[in-house]
N, C-alpha and C. Protein backbone atom coordinates (compact mmCIF):
# COMPACT_ATOMS: atom_id res chain seq x y z
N UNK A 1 316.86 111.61 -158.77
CA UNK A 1 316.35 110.66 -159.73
C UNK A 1 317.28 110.64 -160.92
N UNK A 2 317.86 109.37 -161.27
CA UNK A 2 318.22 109.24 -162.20
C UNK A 2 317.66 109.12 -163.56
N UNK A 3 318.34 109.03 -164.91
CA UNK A 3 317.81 108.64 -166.54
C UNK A 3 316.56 107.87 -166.53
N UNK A 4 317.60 106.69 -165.83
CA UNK A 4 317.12 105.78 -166.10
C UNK A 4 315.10 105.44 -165.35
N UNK A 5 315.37 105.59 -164.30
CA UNK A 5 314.20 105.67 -163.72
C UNK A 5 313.57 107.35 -163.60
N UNK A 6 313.40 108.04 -164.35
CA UNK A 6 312.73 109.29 -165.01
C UNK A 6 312.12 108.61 -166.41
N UNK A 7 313.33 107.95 -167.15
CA UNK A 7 312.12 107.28 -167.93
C UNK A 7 311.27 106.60 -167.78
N UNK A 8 311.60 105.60 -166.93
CA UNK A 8 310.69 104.30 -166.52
C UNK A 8 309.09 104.82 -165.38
N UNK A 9 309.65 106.24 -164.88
CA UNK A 9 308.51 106.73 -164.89
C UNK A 9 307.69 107.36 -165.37
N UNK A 10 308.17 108.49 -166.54
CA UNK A 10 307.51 108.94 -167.99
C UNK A 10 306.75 107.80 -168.54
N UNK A 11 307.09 106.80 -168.82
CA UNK A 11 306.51 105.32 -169.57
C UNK A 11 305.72 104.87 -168.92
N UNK A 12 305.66 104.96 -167.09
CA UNK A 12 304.72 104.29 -166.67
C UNK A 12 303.54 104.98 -166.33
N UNK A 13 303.89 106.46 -166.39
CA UNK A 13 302.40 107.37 -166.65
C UNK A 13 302.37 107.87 -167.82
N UNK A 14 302.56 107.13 -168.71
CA UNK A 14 302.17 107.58 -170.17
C UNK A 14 301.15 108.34 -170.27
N UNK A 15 299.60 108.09 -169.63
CA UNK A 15 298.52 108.76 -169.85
C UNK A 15 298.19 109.72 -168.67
N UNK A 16 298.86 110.12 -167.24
CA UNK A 16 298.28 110.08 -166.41
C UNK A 16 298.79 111.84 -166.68
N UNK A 17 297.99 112.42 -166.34
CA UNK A 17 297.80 114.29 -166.05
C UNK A 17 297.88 114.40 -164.69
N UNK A 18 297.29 113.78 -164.10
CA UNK A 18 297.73 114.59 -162.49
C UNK A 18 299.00 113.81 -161.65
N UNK A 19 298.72 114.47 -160.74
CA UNK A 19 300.26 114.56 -160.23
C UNK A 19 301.21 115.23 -160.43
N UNK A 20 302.70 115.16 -159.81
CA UNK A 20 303.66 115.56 -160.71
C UNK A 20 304.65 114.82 -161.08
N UNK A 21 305.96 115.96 -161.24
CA UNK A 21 307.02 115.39 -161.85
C UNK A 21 308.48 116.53 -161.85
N UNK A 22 308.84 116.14 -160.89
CA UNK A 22 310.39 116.62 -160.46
C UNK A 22 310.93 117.25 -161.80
N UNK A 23 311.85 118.40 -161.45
CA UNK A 23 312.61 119.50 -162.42
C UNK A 23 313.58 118.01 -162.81
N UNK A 24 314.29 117.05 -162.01
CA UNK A 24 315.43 116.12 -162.83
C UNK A 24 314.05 115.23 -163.48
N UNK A 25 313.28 114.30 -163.03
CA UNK A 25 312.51 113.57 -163.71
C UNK A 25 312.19 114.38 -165.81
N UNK A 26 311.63 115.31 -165.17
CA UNK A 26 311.55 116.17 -166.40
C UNK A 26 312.67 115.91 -167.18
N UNK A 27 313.80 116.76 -167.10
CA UNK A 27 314.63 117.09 -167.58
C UNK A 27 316.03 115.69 -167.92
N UNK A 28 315.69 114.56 -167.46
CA UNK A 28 316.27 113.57 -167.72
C UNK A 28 315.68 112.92 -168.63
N UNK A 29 314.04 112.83 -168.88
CA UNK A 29 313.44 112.24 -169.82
C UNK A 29 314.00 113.17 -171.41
N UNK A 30 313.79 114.16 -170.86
CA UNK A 30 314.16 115.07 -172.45
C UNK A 30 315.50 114.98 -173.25
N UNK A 31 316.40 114.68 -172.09
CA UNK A 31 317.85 114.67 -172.59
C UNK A 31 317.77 113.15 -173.18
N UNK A 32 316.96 112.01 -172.61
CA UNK A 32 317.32 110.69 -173.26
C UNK A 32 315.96 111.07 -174.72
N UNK A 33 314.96 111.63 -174.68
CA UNK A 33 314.68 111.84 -175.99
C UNK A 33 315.68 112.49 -176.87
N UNK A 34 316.28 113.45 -176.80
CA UNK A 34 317.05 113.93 -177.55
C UNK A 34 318.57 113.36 -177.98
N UNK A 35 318.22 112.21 -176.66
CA UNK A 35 319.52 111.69 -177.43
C UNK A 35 319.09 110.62 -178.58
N UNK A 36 317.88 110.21 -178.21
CA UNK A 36 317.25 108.81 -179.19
C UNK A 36 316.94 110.18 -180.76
N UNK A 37 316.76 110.84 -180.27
CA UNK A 37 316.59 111.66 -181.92
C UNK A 37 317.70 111.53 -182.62
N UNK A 38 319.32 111.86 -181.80
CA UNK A 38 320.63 111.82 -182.89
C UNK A 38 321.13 110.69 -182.81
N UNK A 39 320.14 109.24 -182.18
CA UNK A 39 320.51 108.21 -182.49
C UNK A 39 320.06 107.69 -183.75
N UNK A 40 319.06 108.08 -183.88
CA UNK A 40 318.06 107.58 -185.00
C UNK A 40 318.54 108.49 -186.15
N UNK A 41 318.70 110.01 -185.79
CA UNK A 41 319.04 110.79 -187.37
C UNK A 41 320.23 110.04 -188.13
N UNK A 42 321.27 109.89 -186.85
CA UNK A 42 322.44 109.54 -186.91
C UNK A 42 322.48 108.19 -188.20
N UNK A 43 321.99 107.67 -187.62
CA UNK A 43 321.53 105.97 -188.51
C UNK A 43 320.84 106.15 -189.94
N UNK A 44 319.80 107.15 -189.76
CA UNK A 44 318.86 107.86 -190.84
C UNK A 44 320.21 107.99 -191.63
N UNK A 45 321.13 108.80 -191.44
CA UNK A 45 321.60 109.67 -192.00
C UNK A 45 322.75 108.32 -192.53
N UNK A 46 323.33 107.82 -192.31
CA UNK A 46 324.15 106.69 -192.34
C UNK A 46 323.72 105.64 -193.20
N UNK A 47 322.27 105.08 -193.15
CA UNK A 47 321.30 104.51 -193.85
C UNK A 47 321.32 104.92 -195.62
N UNK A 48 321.21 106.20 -195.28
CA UNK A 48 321.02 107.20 -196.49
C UNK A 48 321.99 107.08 -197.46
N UNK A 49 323.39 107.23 -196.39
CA UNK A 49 324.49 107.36 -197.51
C UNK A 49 325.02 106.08 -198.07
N UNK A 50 324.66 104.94 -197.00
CA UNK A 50 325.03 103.44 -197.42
C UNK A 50 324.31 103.59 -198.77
N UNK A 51 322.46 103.66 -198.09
CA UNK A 51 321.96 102.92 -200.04
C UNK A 51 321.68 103.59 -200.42
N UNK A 52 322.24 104.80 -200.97
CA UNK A 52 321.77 105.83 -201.60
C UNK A 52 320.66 105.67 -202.09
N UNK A 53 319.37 106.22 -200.65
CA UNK A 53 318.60 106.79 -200.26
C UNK A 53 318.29 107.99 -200.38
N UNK A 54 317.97 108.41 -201.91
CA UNK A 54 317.98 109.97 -201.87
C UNK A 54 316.55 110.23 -201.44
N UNK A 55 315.39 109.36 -201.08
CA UNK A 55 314.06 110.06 -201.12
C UNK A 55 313.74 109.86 -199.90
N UNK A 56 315.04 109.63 -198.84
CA UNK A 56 314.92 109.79 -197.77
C UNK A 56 313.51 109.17 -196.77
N UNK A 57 313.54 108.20 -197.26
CA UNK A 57 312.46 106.85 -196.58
C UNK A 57 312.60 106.93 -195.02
N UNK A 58 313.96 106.34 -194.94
CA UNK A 58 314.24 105.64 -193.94
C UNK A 58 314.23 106.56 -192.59
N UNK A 59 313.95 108.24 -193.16
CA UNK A 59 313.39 109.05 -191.77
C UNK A 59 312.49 109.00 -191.46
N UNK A 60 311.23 107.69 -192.01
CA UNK A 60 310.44 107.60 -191.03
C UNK A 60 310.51 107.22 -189.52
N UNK A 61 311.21 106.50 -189.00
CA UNK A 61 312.01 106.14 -187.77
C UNK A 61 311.95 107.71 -186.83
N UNK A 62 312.46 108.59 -187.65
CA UNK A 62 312.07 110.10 -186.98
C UNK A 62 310.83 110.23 -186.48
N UNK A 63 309.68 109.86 -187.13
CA UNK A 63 308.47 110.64 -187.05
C UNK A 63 307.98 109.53 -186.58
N UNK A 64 308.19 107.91 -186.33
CA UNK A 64 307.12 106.61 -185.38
C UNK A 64 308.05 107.37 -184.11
N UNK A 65 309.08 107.77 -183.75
CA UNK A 65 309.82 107.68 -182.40
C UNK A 65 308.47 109.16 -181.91
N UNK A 66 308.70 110.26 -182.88
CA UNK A 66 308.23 111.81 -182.64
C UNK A 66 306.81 111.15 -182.11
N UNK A 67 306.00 110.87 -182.89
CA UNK A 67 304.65 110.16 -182.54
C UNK A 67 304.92 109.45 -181.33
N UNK A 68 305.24 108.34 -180.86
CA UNK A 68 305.50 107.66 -179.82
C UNK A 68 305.52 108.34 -178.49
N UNK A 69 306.02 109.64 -178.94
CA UNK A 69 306.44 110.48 -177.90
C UNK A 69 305.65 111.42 -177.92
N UNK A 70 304.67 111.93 -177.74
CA UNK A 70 304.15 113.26 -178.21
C UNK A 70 303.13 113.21 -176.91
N UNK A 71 302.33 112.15 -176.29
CA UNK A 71 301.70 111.57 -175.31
C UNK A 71 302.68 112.02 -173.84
N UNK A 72 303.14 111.24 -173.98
CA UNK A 72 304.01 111.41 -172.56
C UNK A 72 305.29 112.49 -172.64
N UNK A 73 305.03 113.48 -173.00
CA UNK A 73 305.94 114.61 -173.36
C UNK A 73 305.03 115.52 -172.88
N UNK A 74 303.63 115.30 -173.57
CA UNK A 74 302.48 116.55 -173.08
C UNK A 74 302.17 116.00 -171.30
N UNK A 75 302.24 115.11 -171.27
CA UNK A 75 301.70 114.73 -169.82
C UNK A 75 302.79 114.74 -168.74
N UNK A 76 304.27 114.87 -169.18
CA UNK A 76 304.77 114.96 -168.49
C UNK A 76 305.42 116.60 -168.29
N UNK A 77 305.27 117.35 -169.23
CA UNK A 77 305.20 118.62 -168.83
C UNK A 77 303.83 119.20 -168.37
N UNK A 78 302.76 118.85 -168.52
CA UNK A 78 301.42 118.97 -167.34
C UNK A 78 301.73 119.03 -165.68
N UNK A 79 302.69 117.58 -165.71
CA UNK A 79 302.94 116.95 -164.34
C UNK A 79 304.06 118.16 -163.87
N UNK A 80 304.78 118.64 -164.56
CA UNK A 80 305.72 119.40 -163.92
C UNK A 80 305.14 120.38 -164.36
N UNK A 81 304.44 121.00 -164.69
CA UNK A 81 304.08 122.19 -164.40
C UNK A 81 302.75 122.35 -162.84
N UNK A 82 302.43 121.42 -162.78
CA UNK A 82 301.62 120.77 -161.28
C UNK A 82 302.60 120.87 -160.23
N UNK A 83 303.63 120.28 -160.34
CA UNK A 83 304.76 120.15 -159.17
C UNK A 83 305.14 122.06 -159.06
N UNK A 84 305.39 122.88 -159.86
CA UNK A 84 305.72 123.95 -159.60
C UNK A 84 304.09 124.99 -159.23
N UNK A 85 303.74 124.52 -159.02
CA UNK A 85 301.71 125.16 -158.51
C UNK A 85 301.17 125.90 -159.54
N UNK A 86 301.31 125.22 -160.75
CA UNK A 86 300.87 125.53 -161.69
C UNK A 86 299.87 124.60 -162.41
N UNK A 87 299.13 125.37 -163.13
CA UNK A 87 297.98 124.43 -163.50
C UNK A 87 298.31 124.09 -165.33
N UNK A 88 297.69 122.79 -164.95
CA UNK A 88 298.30 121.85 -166.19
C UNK A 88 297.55 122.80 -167.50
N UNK A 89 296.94 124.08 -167.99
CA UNK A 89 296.21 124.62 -168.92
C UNK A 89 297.33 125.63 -169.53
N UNK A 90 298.43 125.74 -168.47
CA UNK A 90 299.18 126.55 -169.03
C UNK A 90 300.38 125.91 -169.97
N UNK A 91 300.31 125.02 -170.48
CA UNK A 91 300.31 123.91 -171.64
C UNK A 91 300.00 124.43 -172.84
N UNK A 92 299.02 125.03 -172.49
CA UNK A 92 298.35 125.63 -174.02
C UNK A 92 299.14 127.02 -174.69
N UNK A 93 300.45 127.45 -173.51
CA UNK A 93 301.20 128.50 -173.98
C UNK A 93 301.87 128.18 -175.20
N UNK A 94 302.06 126.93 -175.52
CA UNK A 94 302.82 126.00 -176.24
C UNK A 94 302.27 126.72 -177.74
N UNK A 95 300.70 127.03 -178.34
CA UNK A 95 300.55 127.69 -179.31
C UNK A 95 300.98 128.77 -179.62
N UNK A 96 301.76 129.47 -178.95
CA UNK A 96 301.63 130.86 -178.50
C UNK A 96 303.66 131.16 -179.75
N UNK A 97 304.06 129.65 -179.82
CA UNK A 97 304.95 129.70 -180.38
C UNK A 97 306.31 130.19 -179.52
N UNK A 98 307.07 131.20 -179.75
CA UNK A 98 308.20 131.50 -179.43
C UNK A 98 308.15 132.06 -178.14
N UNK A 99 306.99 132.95 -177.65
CA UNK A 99 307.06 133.33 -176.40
C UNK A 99 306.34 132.60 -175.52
N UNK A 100 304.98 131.77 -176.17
CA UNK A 100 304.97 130.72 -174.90
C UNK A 100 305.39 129.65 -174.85
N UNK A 101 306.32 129.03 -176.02
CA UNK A 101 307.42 128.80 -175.38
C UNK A 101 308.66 129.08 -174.43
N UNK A 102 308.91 129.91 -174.26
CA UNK A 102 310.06 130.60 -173.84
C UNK A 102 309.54 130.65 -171.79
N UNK A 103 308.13 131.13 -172.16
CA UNK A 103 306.99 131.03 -170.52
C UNK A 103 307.34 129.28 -170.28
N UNK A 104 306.85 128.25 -171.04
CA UNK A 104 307.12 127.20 -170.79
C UNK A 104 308.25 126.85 -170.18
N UNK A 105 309.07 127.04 -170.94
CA UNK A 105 310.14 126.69 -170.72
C UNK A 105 311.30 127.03 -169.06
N UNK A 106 310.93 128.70 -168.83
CA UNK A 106 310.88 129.12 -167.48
C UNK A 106 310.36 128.32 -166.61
N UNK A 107 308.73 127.67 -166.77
CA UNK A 107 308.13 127.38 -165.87
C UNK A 107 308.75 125.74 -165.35
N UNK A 108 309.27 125.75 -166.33
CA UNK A 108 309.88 124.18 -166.31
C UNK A 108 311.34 124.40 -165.26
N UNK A 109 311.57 125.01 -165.22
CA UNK A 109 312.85 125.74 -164.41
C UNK A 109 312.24 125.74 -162.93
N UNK A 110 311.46 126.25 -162.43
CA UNK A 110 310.96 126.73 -161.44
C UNK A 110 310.83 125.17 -160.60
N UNK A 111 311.17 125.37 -159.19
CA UNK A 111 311.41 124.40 -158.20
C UNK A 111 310.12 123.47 -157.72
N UNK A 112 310.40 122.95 -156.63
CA UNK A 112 309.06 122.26 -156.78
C UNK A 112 308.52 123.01 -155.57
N UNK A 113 307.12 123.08 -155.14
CA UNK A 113 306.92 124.17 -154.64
C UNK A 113 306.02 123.40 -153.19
N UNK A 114 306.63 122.29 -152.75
CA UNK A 114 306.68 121.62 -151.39
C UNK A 114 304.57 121.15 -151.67
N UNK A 115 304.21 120.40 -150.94
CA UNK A 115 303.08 120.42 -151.13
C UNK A 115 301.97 120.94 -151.46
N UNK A 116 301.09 120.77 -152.47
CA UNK A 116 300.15 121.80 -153.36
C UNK A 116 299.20 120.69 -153.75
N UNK A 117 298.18 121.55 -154.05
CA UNK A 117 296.72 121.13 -154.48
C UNK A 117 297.30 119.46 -155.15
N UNK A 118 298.15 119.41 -155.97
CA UNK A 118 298.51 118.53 -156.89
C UNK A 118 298.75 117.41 -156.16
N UNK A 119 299.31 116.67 -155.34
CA UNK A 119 299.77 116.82 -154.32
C UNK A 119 300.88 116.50 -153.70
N UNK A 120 301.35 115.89 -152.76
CA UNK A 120 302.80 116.10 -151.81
C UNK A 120 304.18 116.33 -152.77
N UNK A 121 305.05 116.57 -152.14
CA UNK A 121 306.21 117.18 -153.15
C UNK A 121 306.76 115.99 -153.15
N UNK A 122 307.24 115.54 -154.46
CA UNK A 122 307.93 114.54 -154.66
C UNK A 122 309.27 113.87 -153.88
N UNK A 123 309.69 114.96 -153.45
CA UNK A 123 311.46 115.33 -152.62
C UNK A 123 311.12 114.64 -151.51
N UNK A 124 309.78 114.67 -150.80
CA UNK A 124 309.37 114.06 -149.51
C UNK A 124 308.81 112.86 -149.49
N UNK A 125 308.90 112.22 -150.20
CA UNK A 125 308.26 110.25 -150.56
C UNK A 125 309.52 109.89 -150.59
């Protein structure tokens, strides 16, 4: 799976929790968020120095994109944590700060684990 269609499927289950979602699906959506973040700082930051912008307005663009995204970021690490036979609650490691992050983040690593409760492995459609 490519960028392009990892996003277009992030976007088209914006709301949806079950199912899953492939280690590239995942991990292609995140890299084009992160690139729209140093597109936007980038501009923020450019914005800033054009009209000297010292009260730094124009990073709201940061925080409508952050918001925008906060939905299908949680649902799509649900979905891949489903694809690896994991249950979408372990999401909630996410409070846990630095180390359940760090669990997250492993779990996001971990392969897809061929057909499971969730169901069929994506690799096989």
């Amino acid at each position: 799976m490519g960028m392009f269609d990892a996003i277009k499927s992030a976007y088209s289950h914006y709301f949806t929790l079950n199912g899953r979602a492939t280690r590239s699906e995942y991990w292609w959506f995140w890299l084009y968020q992160s690139l729209g973040y140093i597109v936007i700082v980038s501009a923020c930051i450019a914005a800033s120095v054009a009209f000297q912008d010292n009260e730094g307005l124009s990073f709201i663009f940061v925080g409508i994109f952050g918001i925008f995204h906060i939905i299908p970021n949680f649902t799509i690490l649900v979905r891949r944590l489903h694809d690896s036979s994991k249950s979408g609650w372990w999401v909630l490691l996410f409070f846990l700060s630095g180390p359940g992050t760090l669990i997250l983040f492993i779990f996001t690593l971990l392969p897809s684990e061929g057909d499971n409760k969730y169901g069929v492995n994506p690799h096989n459609i």
